[in-house]
N, C-alpha and C. Protein backbone atom coordinates (compact mmCIF):
# COMPACT_ATOMS: atom_id res chain seq x y z
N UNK A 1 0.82 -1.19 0.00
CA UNK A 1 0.00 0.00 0.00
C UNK A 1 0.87 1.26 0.00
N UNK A 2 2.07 1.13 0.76
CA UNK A 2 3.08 2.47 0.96
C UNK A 2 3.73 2.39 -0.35
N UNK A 3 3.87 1.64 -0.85
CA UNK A 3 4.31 1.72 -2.69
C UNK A 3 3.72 2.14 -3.57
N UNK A 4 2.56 1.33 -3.36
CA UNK A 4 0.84 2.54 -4.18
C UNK A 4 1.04 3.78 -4.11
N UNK A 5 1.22 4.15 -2.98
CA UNK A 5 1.01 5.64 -2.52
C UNK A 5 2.61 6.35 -3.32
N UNK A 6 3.36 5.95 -2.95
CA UNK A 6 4.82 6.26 -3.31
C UNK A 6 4.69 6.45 -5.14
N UNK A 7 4.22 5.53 -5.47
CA UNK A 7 4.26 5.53 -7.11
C UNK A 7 3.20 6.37 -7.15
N UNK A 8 2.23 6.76 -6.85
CA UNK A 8 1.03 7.78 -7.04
C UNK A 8 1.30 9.09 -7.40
N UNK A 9 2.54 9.28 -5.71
CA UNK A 9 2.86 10.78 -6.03
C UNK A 9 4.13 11.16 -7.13
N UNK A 10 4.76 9.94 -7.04
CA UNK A 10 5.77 10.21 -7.88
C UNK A 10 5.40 10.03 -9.60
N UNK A 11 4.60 9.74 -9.69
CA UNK A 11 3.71 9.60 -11.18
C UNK A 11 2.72 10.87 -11.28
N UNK A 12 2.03 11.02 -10.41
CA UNK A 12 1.36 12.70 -9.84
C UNK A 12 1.67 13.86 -11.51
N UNK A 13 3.04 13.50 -11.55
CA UNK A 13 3.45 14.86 -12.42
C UNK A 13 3.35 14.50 -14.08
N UNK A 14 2.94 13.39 -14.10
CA UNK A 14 2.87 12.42 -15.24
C UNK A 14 1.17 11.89 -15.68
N UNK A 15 0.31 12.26 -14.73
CA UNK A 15 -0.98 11.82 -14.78
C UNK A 15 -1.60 11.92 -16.07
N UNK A 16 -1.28 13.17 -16.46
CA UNK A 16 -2.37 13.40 -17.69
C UNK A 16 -1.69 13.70 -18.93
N UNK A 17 -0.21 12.82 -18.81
CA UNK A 17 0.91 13.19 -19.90
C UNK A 17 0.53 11.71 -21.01
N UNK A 18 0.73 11.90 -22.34
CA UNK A 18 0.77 10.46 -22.66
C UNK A 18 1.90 10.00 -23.55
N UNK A 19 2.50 8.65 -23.38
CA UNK A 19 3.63 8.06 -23.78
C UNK A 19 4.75 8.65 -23.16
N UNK A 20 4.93 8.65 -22.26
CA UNK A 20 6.22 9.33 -21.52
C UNK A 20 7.02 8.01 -20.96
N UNK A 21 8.26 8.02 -21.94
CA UNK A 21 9.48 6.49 -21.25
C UNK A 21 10.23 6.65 -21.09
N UNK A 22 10.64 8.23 -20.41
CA UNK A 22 12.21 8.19 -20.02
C UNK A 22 12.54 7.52 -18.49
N UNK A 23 13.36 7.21 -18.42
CA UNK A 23 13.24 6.68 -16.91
C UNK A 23 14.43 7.24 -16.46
N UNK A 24 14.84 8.57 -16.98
CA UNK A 24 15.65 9.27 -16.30
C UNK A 24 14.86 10.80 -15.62
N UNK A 25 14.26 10.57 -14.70
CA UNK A 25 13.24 12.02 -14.16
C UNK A 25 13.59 11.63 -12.38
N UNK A 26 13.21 12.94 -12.07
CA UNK A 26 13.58 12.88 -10.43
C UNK A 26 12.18 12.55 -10.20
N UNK A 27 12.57 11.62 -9.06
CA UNK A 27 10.81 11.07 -8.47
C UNK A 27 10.00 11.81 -7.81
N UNK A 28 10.78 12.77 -6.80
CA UNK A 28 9.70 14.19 -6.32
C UNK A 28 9.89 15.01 -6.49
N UNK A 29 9.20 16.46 -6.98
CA UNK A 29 9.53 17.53 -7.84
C UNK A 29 8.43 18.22 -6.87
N UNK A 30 8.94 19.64 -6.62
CA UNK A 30 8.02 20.83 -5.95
C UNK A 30 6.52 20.67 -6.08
N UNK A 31 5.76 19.85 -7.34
CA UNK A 31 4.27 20.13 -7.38
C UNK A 31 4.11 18.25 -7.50
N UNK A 32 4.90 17.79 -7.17
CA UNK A 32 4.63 16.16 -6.61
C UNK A 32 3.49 16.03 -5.64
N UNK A 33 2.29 15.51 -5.97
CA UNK A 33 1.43 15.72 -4.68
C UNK A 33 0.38 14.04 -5.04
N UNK A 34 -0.43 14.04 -3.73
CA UNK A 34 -0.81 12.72 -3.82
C UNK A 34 -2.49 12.55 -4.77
N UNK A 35 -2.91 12.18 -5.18
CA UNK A 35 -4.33 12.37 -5.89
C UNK A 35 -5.52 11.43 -5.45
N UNK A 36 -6.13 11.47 -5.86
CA UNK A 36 -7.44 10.58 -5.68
C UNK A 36 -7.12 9.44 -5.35
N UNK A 37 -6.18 8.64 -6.31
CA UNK A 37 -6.05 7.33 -6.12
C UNK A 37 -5.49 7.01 -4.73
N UNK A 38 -4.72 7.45 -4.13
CA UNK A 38 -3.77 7.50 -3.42
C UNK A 38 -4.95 7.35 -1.87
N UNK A 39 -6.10 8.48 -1.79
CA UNK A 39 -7.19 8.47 -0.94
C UNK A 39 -8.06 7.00 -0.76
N UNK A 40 -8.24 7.02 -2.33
CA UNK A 40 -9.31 5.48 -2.36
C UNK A 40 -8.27 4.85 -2.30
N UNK A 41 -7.13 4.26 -2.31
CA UNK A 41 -6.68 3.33 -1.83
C UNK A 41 -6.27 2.76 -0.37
N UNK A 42 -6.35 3.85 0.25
CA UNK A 42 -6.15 4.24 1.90
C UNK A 42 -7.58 3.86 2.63
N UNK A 43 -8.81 4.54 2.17
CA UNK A 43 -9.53 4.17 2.06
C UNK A 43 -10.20 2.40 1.92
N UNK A 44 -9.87 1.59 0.95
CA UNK A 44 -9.74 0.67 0.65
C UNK A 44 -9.04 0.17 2.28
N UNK A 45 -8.09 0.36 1.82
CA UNK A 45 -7.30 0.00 3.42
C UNK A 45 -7.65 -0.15 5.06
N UNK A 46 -8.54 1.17 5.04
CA UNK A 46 -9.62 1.19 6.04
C UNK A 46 -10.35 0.16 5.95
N UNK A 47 -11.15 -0.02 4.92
CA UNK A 47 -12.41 -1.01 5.31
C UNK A 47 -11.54 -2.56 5.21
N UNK A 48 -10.45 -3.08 4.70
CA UNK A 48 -10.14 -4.15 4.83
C UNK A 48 -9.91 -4.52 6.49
N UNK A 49 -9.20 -3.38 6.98
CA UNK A 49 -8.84 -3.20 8.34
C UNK A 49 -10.59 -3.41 9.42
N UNK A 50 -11.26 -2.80 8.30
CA UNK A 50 -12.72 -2.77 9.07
C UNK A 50 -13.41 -4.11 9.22
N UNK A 51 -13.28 -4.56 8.08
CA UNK A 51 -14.44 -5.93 7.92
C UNK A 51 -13.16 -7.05 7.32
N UNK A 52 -12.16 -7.01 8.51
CA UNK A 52 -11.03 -8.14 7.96
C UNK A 52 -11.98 -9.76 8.46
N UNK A 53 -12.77 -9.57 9.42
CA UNK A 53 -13.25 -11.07 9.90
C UNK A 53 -14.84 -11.05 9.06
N UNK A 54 -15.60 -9.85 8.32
CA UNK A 54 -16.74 -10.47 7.99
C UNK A 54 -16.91 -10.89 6.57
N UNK A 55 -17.97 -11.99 6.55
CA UNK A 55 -18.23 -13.01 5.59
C UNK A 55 -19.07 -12.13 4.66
N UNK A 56 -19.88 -11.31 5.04
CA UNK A 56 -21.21 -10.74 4.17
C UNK A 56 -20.90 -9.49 3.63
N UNK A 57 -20.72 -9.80 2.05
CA UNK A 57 -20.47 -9.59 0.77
C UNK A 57 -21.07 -7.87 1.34
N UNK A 58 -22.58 -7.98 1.11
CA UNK A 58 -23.13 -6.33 1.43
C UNK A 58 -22.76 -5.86 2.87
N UNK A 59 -22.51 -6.21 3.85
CA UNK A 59 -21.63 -5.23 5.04
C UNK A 59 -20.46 -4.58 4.42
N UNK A 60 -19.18 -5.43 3.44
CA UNK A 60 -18.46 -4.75 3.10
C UNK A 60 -18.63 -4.16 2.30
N UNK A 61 -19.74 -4.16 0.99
CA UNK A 61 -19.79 -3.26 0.52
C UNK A 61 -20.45 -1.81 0.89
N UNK A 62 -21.08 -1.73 2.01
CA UNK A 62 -21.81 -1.13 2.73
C UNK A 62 -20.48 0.01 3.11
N UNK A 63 -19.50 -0.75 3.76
CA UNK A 63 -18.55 -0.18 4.33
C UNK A 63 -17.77 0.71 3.48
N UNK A 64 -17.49 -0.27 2.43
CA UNK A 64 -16.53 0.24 1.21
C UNK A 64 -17.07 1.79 0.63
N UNK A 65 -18.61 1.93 0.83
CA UNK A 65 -18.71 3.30 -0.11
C UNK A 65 -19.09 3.72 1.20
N UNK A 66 -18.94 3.66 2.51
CA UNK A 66 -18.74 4.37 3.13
C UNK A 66 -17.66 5.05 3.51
N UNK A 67 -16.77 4.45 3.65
CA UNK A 67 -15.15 4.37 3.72
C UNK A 67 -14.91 5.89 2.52
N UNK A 68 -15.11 5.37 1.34
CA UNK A 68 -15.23 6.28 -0.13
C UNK A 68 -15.79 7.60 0.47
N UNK A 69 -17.10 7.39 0.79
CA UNK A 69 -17.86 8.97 0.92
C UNK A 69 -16.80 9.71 2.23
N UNK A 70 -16.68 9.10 3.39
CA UNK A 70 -15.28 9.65 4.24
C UNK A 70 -14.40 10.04 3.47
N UNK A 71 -13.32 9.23 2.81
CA UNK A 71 -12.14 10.00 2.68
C UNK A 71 -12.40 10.77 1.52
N UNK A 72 -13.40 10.58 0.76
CA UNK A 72 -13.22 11.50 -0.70
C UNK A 72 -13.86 12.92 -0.66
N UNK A 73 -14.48 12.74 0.94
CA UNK A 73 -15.23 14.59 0.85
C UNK A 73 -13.86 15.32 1.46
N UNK A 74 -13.16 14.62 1.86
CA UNK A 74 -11.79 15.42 2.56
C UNK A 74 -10.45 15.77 1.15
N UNK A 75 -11.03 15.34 -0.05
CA UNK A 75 -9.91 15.43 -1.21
C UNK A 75 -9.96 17.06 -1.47
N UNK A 76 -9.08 17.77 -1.78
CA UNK A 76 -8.60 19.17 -2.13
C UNK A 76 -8.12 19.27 -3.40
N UNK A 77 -8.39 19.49 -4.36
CA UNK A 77 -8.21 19.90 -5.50
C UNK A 77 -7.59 20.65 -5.61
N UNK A 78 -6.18 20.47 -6.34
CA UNK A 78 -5.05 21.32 -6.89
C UNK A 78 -4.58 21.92 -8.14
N UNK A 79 -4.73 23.04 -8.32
CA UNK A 79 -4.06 23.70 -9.67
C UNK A 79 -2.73 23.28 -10.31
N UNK A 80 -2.51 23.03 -11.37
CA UNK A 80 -1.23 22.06 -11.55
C UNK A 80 -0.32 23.73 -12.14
N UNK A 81 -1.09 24.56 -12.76
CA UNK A 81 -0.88 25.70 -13.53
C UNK A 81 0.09 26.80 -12.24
């Protein structure tokens, strides 16, 4: 999960670039920041942590877009400009 997150931000500056293969770039740069994915996956993380012992399919999903509606009203939207 700390790798998810790690490749998130360090890809961050690359999100909406396409065909980019140099693999000579510095991994964190001044506007390196973490995005959506990075939330729902933490998120994700929560509810595994939440419903690690239950069997029933709709509790976790219950949880899961609860988990979602938590961390995603706390996301901040950033100007890349």
């Amino acid at each position: 999960m700390i790798g998810a997150i790690i490749g998130d931000i360090i890809g961050s500056t690359y999100e909406f670039i396409d065909n980019v293969k140099d693999k000579n770039f510095e991994l964190f740069v001044p506007y390196s920041m973490t995005t959506d994915d990075s939330i729902m996956t933490l998120a994700v993380g929560q509810v595994l942590v939440n419903t690690y012992k239950e069997k029933d399919i709709k509790k976790i999903q219950k949880e899961l877009v609860k988990q979602m509606q938590k961390f995603g009203k706390n996301i901040r939207i950033q100007d890349m400009d």
